[in-house]
Each structure stands twice: as structure tokens, then as C-alpha cells.
PDB file of N, CA and C in Angstrom:
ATOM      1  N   UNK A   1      16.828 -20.479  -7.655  1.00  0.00           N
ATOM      2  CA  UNK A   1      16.510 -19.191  -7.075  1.00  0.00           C
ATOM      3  C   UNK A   1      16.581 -18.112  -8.147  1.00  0.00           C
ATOM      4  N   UNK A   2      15.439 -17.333  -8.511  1.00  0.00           N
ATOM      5  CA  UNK A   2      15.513 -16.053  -8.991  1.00  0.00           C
ATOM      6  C   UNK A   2      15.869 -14.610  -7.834  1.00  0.00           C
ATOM      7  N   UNK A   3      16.200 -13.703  -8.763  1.00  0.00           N
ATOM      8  CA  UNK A   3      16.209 -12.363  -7.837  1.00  0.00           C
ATOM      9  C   UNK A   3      16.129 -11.302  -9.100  1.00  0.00           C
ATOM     10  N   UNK A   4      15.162 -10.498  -8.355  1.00  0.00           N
ATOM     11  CA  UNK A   4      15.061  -9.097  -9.135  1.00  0.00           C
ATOM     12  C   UNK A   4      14.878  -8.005  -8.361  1.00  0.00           C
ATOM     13  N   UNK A   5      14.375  -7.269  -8.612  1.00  0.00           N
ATOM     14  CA  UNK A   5      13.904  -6.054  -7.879  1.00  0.00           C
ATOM     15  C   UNK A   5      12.920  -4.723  -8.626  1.00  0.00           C
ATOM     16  N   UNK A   6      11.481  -4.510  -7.403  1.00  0.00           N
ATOM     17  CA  UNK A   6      10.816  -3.771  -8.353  1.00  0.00           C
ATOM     18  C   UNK A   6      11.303  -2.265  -9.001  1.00  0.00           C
ATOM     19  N   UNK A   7      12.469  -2.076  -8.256  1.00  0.00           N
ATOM     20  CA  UNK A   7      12.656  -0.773  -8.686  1.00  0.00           C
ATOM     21  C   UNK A   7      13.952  -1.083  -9.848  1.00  0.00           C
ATOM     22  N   UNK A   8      14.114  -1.740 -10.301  1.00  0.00           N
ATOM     23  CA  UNK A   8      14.817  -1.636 -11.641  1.00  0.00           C
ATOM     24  C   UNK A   8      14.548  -1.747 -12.595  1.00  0.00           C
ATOM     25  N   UNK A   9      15.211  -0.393 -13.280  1.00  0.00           N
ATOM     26  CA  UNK A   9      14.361  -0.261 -14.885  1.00  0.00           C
ATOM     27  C   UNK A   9      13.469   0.286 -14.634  1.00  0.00           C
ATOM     28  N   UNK A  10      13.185   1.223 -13.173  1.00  0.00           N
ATOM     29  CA  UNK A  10      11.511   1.684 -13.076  1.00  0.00           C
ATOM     30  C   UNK A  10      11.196   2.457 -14.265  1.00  0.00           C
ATOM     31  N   UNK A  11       9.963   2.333 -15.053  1.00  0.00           N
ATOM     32  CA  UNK A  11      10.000   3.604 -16.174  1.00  0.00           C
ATOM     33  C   UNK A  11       8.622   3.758 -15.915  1.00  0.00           C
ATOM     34  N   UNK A  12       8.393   5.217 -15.906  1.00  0.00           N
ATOM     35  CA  UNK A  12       6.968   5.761 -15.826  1.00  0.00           C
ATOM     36  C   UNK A  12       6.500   6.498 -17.158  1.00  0.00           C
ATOM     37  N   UNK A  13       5.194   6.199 -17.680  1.00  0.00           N
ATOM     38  CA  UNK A  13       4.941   6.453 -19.104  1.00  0.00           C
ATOM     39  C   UNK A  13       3.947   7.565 -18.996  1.00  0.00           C
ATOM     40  N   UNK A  14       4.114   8.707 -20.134  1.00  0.00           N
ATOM     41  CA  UNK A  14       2.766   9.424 -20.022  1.00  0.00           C
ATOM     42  C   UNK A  14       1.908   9.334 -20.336  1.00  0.00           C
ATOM     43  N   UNK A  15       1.455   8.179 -21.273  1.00  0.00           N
ATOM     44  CA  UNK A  15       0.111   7.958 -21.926  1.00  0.00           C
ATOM     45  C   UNK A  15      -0.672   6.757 -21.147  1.00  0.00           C
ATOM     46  N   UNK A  16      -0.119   5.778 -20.178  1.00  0.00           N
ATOM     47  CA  UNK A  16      -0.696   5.208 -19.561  1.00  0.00           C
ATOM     48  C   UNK A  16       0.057   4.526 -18.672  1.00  0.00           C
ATOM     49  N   UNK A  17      -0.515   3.509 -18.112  1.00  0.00           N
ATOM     50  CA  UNK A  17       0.631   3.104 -16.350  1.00  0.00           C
ATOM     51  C   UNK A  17       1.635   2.064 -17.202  1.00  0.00           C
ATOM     52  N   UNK A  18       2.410   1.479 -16.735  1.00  0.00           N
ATOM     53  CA  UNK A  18       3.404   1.234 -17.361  1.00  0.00           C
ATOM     54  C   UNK A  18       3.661  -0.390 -15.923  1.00  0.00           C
ATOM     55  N   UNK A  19       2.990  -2.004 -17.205  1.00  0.00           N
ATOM     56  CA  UNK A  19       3.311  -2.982 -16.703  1.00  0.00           C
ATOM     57  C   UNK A  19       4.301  -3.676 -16.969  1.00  0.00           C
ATOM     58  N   UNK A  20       5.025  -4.350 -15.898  1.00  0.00           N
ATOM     59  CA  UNK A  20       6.065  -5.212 -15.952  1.00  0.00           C
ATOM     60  C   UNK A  20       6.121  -6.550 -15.442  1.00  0.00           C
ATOM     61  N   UNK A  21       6.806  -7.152 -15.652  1.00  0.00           N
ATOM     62  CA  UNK A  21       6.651  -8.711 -15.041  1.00  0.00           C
ATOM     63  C   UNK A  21       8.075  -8.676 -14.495  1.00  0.00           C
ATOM     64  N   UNK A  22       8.204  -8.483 -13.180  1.00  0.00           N
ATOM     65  CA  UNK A  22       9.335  -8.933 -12.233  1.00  0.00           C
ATOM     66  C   UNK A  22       9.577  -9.929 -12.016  1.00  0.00           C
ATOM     67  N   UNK A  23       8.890 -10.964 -12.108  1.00  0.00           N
ATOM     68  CA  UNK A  23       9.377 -12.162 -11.359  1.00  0.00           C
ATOM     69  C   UNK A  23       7.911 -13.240 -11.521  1.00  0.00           C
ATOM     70  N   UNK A  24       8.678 -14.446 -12.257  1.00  0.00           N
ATOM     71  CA  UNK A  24       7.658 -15.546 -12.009  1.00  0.00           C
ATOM     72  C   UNK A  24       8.220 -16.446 -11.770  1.00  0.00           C
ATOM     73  N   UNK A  25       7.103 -17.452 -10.674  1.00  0.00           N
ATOM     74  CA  UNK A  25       6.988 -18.549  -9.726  1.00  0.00           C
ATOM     75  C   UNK A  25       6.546 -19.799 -10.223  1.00  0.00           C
ATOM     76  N   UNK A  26       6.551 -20.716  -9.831  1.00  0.00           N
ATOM     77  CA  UNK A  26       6.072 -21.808 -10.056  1.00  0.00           C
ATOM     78  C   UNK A  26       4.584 -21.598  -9.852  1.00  0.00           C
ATOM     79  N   UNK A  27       3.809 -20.646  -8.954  1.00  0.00           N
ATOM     80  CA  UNK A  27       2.830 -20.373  -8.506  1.00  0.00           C
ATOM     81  C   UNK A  27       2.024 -19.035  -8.392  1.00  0.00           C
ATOM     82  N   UNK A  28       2.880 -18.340  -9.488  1.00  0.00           N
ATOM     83  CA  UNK A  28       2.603 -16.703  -9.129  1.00  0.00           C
ATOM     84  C   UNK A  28       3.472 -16.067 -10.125  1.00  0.00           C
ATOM     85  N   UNK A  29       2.626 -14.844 -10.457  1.00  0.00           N
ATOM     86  CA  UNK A  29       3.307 -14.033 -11.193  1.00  0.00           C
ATOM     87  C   UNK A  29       2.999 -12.364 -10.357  1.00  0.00           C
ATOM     88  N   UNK A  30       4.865 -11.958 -10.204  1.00  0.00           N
ATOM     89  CA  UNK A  30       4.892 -10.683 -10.036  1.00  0.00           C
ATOM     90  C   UNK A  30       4.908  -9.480 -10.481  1.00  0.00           C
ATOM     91  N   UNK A  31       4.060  -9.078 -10.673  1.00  0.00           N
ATOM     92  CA  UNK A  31       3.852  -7.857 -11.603  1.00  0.00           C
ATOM     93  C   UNK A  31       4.112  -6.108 -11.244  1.00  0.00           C
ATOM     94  N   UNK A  32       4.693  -5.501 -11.763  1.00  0.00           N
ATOM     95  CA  UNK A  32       4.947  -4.109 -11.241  1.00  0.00           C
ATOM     96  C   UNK A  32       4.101  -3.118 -12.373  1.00  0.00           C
ATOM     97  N   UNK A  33       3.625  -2.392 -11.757  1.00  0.00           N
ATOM     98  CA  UNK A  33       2.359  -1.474 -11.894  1.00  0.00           C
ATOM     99  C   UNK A  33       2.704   0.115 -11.941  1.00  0.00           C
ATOM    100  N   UNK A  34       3.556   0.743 -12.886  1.00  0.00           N
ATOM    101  CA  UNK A  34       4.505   1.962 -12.457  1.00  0.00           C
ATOM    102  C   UNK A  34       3.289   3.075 -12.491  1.00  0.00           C
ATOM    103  N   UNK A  35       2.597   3.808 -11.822  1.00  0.00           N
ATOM    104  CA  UNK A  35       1.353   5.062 -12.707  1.00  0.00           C
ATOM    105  C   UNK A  35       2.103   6.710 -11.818  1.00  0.00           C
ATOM    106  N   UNK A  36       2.066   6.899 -13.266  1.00  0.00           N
ATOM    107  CA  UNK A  36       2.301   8.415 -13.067  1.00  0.00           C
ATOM    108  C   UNK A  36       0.792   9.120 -12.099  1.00  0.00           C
ATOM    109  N   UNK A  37       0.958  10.529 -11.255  1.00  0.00           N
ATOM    110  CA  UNK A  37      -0.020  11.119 -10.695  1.00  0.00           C
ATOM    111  C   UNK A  37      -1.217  11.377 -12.120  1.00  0.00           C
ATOM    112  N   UNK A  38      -2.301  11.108 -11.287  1.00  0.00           N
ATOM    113  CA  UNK A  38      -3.505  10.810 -12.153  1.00  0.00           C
ATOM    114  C   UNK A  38      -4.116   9.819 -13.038  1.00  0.00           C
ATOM    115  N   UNK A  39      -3.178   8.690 -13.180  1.00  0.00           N
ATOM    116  CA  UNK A  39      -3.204   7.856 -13.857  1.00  0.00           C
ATOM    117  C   UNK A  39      -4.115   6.618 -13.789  1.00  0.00           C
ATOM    118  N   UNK A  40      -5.282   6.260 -14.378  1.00  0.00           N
ATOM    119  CA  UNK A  40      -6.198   4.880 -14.219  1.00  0.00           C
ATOM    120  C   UNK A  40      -6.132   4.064 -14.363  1.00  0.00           C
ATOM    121  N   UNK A  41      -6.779   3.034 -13.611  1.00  0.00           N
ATOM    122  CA  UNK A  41      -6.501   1.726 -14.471  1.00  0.00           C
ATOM    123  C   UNK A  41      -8.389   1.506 -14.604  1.00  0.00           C
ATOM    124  N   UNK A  42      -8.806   0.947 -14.926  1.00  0.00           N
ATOM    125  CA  UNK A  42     -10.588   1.803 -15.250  1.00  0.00           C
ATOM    126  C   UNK A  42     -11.381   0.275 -14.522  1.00  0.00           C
ATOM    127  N   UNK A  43     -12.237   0.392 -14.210  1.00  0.00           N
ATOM    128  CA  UNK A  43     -12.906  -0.785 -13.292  1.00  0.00           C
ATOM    129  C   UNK A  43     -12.753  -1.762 -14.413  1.00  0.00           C
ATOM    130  N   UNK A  44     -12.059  -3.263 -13.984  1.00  0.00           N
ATOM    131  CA  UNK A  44     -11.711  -4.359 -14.162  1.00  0.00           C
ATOM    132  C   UNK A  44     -11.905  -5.337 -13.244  1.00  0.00           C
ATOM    133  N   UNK A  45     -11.620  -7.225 -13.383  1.00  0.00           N
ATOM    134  CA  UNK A  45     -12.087  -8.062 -12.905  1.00  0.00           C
ATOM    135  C   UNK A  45     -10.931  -8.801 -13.286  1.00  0.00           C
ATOM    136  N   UNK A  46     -10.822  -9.915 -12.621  1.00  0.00           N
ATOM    137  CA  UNK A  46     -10.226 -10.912 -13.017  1.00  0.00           C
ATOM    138  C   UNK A  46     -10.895 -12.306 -12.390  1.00  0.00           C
ATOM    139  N   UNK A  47     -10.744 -13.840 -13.032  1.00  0.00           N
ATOM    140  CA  UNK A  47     -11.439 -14.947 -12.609  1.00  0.00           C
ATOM    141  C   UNK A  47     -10.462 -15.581 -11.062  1.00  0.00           C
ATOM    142  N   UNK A  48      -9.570 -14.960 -10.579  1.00  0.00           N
ATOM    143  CA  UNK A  48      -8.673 -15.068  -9.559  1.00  0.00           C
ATOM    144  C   UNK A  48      -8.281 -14.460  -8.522  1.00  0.00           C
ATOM    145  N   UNK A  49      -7.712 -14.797  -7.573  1.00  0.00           N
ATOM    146  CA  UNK A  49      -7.920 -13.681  -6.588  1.00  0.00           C
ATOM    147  C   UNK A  49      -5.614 -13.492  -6.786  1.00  0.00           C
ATOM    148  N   UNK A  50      -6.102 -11.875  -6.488  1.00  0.00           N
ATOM    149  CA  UNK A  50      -4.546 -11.243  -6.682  1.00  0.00           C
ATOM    150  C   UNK A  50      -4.282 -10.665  -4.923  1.00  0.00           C
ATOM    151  N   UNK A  51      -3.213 -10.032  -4.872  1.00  0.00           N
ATOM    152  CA  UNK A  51      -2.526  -9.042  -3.909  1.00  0.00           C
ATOM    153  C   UNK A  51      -1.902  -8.380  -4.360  1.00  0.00           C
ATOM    154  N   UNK A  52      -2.382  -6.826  -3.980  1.00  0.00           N
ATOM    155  CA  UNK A  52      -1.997  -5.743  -4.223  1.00  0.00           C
ATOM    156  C   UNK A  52      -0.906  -5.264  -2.822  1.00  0.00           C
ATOM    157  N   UNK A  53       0.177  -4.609  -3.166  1.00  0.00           N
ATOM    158  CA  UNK A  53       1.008  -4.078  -2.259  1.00  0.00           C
ATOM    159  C   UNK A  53       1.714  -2.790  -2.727  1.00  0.00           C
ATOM    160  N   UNK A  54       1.270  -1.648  -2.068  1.00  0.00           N
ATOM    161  CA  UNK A  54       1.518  -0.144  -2.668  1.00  0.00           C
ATOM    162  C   UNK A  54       3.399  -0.799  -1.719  1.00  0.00           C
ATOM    163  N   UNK A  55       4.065  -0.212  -2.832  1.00  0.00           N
ATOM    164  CA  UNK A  55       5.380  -0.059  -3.018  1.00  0.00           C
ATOM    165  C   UNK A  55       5.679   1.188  -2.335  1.00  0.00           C
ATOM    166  N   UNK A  56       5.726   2.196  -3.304  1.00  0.00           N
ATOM    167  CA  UNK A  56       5.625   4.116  -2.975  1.00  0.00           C
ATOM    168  C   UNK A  56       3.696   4.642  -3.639  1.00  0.00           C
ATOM    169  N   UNK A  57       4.135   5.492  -3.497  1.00  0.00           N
ATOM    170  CA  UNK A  57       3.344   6.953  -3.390  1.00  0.00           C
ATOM    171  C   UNK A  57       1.812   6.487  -2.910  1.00  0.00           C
ATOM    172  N   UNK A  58       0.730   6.789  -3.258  1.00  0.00           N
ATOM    173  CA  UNK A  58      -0.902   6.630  -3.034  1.00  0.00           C
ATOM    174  C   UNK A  58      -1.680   6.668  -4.285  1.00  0.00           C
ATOM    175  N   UNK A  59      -2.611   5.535  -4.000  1.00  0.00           N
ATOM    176  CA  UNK A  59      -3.233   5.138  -4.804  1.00  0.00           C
ATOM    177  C   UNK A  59      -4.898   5.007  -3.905  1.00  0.00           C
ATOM    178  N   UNK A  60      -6.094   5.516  -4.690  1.00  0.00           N
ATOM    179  CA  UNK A  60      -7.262   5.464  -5.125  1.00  0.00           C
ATOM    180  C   UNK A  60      -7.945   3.978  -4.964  1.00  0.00           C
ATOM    181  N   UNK A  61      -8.468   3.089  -4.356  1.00  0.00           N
ATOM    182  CA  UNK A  61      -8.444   1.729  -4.625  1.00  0.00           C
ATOM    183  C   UNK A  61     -10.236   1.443  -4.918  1.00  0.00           C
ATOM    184  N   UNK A  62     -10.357   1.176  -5.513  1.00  0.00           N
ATOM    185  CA  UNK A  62     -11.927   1.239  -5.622  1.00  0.00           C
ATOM    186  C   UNK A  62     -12.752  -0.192  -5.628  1.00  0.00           C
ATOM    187  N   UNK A  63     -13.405  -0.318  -5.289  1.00  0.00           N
ATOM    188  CA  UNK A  63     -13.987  -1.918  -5.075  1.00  0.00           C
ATOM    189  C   UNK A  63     -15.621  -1.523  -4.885  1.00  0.00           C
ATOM    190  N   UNK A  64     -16.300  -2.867  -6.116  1.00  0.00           N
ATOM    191  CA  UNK A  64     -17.493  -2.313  -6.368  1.00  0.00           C
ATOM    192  C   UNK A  64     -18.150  -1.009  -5.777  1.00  0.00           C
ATOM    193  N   UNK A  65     -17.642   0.310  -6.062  1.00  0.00           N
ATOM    194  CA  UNK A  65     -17.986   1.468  -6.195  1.00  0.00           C
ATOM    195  C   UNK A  65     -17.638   2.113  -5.047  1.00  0.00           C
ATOM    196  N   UNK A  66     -17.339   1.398  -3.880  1.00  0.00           N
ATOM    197  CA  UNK A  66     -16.195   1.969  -2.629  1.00  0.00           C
ATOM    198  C   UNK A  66     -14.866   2.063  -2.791  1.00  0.00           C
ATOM    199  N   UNK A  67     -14.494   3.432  -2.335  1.00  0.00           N
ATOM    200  CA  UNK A  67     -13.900   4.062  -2.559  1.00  0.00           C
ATOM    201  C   UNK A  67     -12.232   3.810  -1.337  1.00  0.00           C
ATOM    202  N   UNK A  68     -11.070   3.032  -1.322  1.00  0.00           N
ATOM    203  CA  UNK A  68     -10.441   2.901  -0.159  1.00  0.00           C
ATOM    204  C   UNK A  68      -9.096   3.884  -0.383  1.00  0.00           C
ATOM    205  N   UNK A  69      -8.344   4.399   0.512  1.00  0.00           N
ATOM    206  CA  UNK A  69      -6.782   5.308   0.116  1.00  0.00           C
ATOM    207  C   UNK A  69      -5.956   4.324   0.599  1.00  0.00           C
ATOM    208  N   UNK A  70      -5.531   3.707  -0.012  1.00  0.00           N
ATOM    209  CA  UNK A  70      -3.826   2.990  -0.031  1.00  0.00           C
ATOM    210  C   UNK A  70      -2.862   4.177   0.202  1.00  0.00           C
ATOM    211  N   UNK A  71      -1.910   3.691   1.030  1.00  0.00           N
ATOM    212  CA  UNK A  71      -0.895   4.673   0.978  1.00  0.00           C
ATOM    213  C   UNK A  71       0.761   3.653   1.025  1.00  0.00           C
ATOM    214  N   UNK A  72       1.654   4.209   0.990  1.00  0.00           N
ATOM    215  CA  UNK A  72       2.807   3.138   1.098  1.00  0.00           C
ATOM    216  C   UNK A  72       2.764   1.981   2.010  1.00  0.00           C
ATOM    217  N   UNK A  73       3.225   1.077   1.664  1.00  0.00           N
ATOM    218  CA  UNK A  73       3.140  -0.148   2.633  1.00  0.00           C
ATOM    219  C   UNK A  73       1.737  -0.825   2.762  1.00  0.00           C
ATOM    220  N   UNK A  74       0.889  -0.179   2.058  1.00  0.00           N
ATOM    221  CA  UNK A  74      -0.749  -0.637   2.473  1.00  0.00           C
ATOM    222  C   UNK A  74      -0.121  -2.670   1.789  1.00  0.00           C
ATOM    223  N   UNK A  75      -1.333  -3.308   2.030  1.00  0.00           N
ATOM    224  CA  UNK A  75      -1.097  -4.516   1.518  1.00  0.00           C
ATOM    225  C   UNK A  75      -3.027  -5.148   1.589  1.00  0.00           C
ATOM    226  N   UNK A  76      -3.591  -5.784   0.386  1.00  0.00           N
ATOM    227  CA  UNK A  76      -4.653  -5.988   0.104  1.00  0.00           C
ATOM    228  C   UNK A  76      -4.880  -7.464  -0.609  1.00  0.00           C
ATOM    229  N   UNK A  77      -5.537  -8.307  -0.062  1.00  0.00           N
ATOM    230  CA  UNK A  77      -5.723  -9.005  -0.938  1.00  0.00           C
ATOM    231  C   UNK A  77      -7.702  -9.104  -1.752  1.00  0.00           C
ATOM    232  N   UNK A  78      -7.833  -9.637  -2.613  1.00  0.00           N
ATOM    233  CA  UNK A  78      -9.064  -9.308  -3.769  1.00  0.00           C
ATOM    234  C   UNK A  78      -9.326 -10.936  -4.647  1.00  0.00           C
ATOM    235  N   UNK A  79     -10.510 -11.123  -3.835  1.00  0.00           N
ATOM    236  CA  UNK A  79     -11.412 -12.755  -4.519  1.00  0.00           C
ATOM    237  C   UNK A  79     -11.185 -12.118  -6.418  1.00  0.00           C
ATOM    238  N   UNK A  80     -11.263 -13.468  -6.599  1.00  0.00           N
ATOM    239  CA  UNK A  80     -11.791 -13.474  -8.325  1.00  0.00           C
ATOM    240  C   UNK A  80     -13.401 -12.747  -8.202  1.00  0.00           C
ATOM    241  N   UNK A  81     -13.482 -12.263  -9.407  1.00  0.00           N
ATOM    242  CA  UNK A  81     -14.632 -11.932  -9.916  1.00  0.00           C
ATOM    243  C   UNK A  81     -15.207 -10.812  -9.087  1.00  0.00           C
ATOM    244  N   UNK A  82     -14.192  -9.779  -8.588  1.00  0.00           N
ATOM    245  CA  UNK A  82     -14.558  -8.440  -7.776  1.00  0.00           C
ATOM    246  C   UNK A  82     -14.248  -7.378  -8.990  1.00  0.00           C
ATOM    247  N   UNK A  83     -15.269  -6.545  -9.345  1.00  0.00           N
ATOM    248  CA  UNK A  83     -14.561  -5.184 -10.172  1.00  0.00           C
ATOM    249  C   UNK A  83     -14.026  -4.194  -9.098  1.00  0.00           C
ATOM    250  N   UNK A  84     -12.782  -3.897  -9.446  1.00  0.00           N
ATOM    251  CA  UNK A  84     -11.607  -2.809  -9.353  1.00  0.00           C
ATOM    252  C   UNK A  84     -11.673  -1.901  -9.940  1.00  0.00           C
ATOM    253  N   UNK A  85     -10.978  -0.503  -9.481  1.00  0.00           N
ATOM    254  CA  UNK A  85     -10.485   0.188 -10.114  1.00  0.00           C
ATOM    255  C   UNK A  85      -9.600   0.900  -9.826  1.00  0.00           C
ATOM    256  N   UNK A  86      -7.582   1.588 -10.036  1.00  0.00           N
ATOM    257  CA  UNK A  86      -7.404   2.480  -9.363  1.00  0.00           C
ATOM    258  C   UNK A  86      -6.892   3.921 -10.228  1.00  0.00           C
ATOM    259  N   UNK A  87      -6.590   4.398  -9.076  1.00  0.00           N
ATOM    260  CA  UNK A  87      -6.406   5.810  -9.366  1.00  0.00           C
ATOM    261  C   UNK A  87      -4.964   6.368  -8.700  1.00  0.00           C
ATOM    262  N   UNK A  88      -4.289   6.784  -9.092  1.00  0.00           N
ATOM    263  CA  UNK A  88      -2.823   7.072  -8.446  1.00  0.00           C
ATOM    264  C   UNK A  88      -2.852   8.819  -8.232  1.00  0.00           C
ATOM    265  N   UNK A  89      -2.999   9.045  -6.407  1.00  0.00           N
ATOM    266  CA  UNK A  89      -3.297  10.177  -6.175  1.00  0.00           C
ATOM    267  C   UNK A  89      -1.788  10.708  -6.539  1.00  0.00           C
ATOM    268  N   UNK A  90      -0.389  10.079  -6.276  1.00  0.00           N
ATOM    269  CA  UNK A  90       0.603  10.484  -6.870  1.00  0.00           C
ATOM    270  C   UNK A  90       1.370   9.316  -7.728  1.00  0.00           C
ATOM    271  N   UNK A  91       2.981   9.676  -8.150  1.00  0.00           N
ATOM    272  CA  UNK A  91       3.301   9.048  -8.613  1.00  0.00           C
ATOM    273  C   UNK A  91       3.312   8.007  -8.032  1.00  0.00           C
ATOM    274  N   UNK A  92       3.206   6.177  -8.270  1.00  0.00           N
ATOM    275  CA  UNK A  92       3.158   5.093  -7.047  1.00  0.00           C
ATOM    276  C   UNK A  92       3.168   4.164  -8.368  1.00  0.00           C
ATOM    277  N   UNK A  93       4.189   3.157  -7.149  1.00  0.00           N
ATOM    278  CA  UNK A  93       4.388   1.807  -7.676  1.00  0.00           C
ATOM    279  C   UNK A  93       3.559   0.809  -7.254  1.00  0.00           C
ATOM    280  N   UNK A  94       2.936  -0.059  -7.555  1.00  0.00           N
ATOM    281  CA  UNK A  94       2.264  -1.042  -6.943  1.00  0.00           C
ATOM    282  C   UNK A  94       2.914  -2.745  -7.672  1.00  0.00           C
ATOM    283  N   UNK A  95       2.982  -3.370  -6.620  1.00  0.00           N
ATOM    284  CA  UNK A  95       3.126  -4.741  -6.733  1.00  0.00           C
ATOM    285  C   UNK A  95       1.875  -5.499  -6.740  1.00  0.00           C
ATOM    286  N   UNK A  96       2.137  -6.289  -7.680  1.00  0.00           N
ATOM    287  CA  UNK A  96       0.260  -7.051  -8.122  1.00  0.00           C
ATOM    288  C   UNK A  96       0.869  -8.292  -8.195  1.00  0.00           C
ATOM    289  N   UNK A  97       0.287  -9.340  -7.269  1.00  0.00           N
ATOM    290  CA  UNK A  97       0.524 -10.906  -7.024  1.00  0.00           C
ATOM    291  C   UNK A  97      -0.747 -11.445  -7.815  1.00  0.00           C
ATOM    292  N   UNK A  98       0.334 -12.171  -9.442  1.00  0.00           N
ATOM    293  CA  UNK A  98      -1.385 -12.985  -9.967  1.00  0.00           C
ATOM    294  C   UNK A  98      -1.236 -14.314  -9.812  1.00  0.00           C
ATOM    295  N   UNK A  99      -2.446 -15.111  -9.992  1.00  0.00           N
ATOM    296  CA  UNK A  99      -2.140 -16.421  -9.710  1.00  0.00           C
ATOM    297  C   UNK A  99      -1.278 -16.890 -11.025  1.00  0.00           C
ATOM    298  N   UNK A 100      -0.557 -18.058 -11.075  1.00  0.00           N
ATOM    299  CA  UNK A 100       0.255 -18.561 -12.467  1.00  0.00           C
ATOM    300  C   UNK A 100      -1.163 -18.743 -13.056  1.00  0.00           C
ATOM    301  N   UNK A 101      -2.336 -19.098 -13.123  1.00  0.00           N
ATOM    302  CA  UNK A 101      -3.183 -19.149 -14.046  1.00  0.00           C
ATOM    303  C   UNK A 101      -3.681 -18.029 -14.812  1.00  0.00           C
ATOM    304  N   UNK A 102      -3.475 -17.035 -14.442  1.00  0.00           N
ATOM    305  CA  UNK A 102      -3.570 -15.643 -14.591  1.00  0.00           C
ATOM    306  C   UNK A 102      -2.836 -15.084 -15.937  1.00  0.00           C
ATOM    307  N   UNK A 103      -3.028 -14.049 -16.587  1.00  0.00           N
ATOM    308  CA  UNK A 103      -1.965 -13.538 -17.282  1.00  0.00           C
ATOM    309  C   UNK A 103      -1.685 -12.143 -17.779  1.00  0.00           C
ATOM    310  N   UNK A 104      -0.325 -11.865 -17.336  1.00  0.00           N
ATOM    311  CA  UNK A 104       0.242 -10.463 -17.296  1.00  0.00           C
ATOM    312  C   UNK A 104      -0.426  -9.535 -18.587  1.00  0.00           C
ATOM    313  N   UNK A 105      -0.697 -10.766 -20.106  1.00  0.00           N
ATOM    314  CA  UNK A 105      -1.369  -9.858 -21.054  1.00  0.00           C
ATOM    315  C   UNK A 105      -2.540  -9.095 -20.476  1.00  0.00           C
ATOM    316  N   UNK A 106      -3.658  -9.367 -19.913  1.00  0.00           N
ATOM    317  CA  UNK A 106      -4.588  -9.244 -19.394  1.00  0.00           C
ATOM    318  C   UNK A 106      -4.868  -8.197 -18.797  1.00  0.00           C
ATOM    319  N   UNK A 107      -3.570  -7.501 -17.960  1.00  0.00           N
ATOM    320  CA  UNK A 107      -3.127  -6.801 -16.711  1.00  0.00           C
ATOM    321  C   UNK A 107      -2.927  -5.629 -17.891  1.00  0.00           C
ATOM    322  N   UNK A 108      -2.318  -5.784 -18.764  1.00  0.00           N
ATOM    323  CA  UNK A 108      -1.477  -4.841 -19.963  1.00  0.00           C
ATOM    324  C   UNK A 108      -2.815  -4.466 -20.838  1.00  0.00           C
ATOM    325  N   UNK A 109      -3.737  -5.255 -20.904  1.00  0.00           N
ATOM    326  CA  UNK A 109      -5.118  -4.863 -21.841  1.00  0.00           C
ATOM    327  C   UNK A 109      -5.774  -3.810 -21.015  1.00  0.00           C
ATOM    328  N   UNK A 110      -5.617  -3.953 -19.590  1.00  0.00           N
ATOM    329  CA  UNK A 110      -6.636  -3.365 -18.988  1.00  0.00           C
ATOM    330  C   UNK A 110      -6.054  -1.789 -19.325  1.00  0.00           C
ATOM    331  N   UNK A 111      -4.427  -1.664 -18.812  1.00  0.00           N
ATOM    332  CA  UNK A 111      -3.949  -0.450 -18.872  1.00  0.00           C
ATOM    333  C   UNK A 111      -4.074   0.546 -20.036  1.00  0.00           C
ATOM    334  N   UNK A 112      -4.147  -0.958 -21.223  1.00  0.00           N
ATOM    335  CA  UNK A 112      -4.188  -0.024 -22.861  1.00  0.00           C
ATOM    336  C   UNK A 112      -5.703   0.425 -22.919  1.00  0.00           C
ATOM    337  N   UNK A 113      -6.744  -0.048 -22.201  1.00  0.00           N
ATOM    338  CA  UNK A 113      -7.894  -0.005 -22.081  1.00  0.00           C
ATOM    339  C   UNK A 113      -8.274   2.065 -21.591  1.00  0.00           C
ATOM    340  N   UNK A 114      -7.266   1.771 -20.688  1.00  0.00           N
ATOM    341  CA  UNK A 114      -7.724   2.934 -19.387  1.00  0.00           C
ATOM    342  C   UNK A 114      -6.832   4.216 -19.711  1.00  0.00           C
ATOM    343  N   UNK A 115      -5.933   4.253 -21.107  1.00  0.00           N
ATOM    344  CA  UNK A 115      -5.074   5.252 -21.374  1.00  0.00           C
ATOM    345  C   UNK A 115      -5.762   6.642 -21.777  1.00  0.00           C
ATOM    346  N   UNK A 116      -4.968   7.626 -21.293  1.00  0.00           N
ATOM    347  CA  UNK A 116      -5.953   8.985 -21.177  1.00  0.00           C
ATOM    348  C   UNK A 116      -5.346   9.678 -22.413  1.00  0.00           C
TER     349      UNK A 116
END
């Protein structure tokens, strides 16, 4: 048995969202997604399908060019090979479920990608 929790160590960055790896599975990797208000992550893809789960604040959710508002507690899941994009109307945590084939570098390229 592991145990963690997404809110420890929360750190929010000003130059871009700020990824973490909470917790991995035999089958999954948990990822925490910290974005300060205004913060992007810029339309991306992955070959897997993830779940998104807004933690706190609201987030922007964008899916091929539709536009959805997540708000706390929202919960989403997303096929491989869909472009994304979000936008953090405030400060908000998001939990991102990847498959173990998946990888957290990937998640971290996109963010260094999307830094303002």
C-alpha cells in the first residue's frame, strides 16, 4: 500500500503550471497539475486515454475547439488521440489519471511548452 496526498508540498509557479507525480500504480500514474489564475496548458494529445478531476478552483477545458467550465469536483474522462487544452479561470488543482504506459515527462513538456 502507498499513501500520499494531492495537497502536499502544493507549490504554485509563476512562469508555468507546476507538475507532480503523486502516486504510481501498477496501472496508472497520478499526476497533480498545480496552475496559477491564467495559466495554460496549450492544445495537446496524448496516444491514451487519461481522467481529469478538478481538485479546487476552475478550469477552461477545451476539446477539439469546444469550449467546457470545470468547476470543483467536475470529473472527465478523454480517448487517446483527442487535442486538449486548459485554461485555469482561477487558481486550481487538477488530478490527471495516465495510463502506466504513459509518461509524466510528456505531461511536463507540454507545460514547458505552454509557459507565458
Amino acid at each position: 500500500m502507498e499513501q500520499n496526498s494531492f495537497y502536499n508540498d502544493l507549490v504554485f509557479t509563476d512562469d508555468k503550471v507546476k507538475i507532480s507525480v503523486v502516486l504510481e500504480t501498477s496501472f496508472s500514474k497520478e499526476i497533480r497539475i498545480a496552475f496559477k489564475k491564467g495559466q495554460i496548458m496549450k492544445e495537446h494529445k496524448t496516444a491514451f486515454p487519461i481522467v481529469v478531476h478538478l481538485l479546487e478552483g476552475s478550469i477552461e477545458f477545451g476539446v477539439k475547439g469546444e469550449k467546457h467550465q470545470l468547476k470543483k469536483g467536475d470529473i472527465l474522462t478523454l480517448e487517446g488521440n483527442i487535442p486538449h487544452d486548459l485554461l485555469a479561470n482561477e487558481e486550481s488543482v487538477v488530478r490527471l489519471t495516465l495510463s502506466k504506459l504513459d509518461s509524466p515527462e510528456r505531461v511536463e513538456k507540454v507545460a514547458e511548452d505552454s509557459k507565458s
